[in-house]
C-alpha atoms as a PDB file:
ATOM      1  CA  UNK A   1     -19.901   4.509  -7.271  1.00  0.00           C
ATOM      2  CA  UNK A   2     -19.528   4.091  -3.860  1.00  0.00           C
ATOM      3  CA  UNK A   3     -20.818   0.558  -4.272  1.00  0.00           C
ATOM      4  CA  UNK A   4     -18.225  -0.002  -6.291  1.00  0.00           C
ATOM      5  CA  UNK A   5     -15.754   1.121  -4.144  1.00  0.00           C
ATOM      6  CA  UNK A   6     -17.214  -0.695  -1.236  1.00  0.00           C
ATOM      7  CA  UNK A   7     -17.162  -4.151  -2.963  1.00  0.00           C
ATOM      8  CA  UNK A   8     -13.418  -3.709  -4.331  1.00  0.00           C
ATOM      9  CA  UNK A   9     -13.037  -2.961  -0.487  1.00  0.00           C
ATOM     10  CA  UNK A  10     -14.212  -6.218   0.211  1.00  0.00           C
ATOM     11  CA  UNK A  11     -12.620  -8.436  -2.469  1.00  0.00           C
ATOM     12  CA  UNK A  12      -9.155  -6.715  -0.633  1.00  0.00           C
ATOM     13  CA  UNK A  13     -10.010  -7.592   2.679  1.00  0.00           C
ATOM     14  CA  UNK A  14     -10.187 -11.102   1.626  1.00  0.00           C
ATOM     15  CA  UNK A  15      -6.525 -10.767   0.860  1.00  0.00           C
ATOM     16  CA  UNK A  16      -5.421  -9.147   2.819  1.00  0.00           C
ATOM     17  CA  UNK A  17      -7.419  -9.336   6.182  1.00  0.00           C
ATOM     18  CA  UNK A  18      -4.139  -9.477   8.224  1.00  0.00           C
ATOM     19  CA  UNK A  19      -1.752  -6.903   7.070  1.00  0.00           C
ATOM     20  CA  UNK A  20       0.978  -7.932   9.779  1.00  0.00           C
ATOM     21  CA  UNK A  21       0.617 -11.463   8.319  1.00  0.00           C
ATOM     22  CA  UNK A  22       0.737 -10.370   4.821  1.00  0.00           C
ATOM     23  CA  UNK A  23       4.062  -8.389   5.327  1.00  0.00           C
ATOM     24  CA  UNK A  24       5.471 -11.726   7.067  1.00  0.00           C
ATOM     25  CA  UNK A  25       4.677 -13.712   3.608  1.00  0.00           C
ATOM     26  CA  UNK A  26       6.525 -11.202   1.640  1.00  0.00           C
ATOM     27  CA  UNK A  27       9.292 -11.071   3.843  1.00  0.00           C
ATOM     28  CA  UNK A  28       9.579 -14.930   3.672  1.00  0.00           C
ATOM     29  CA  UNK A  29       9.472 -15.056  -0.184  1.00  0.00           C
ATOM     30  CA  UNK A  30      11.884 -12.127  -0.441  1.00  0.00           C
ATOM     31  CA  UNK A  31      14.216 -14.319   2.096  1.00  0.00           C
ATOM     32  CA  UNK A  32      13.377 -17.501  -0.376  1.00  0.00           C
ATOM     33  CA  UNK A  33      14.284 -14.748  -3.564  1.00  0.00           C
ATOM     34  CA  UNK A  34      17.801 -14.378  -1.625  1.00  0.00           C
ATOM     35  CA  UNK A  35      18.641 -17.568  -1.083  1.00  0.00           C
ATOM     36  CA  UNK A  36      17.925 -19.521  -4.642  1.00  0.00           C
ATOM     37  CA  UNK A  37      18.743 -16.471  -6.717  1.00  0.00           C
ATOM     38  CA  UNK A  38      21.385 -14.260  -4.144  1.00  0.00           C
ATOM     39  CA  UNK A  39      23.039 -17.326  -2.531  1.00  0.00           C
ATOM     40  CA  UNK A  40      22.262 -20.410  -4.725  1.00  0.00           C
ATOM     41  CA  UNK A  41      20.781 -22.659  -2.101  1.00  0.00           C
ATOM     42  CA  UNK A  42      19.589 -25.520  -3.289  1.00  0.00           C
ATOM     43  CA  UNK A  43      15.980 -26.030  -3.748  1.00  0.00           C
ATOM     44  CA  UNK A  44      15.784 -28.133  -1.219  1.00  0.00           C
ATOM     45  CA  UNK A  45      16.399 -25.444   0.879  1.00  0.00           C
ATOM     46  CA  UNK A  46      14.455 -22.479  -0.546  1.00  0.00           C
ATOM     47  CA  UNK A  47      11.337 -24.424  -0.235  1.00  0.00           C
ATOM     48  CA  UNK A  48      12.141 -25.558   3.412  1.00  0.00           C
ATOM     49  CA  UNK A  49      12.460 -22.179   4.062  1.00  0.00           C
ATOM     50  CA  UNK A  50       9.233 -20.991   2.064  1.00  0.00           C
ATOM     51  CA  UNK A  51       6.990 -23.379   4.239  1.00  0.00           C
ATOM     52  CA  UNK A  52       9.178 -23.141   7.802  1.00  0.00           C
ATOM     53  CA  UNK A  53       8.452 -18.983   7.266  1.00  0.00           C
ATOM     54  CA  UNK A  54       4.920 -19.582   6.705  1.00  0.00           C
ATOM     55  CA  UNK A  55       4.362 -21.606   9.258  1.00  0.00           C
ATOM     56  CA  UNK A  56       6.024 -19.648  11.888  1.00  0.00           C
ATOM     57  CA  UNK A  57       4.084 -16.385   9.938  1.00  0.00           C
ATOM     58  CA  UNK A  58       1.102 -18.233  10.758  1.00  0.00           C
ATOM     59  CA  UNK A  59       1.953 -18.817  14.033  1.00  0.00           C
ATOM     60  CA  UNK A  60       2.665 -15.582  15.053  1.00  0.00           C
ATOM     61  CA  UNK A  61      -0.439 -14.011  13.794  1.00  0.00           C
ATOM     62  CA  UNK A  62      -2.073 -16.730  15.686  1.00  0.00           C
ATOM     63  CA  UNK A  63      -0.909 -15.884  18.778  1.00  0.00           C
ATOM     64  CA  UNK A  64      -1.323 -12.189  18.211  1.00  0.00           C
ATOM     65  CA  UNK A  65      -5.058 -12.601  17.705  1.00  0.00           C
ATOM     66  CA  UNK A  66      -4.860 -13.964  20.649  1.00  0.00           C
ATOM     67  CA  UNK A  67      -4.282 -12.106  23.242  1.00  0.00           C
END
């Protein structure tokens, strides 16, 4: 069982390695959410914002590992 438990472990770490990262993503889609269903943006914009919020996710955890 603990086998088990350790592999599931595993498979979750590959997910979610970097859980200040992870919370960034879900923050950007929840701002995308807002915006196409909240605000009506235009797609357009909901994916520009989806990829810029990524990015800049990415970026941060980047520099976090860092230093």
């Amino acid at each position: 069982m603990k086998a088990i438990a350790a592999i599931v472990n595993e498979i979750l770490g590959l997910f979610v390695d970097d859980q200040g990262l992870a919370l960034s993503i879900l923050g950007v889609v929840a701002v995308a959410i807002v915006l196409a269903l909240g605000v009506h943006a235009p797609s357009i914009v909901t994916g520009a914002a989806i990829v810029l919020g990524c990015a800049a996710a990415l970026v941060v955890s980047v520099l976090r590992a860092k230093t």
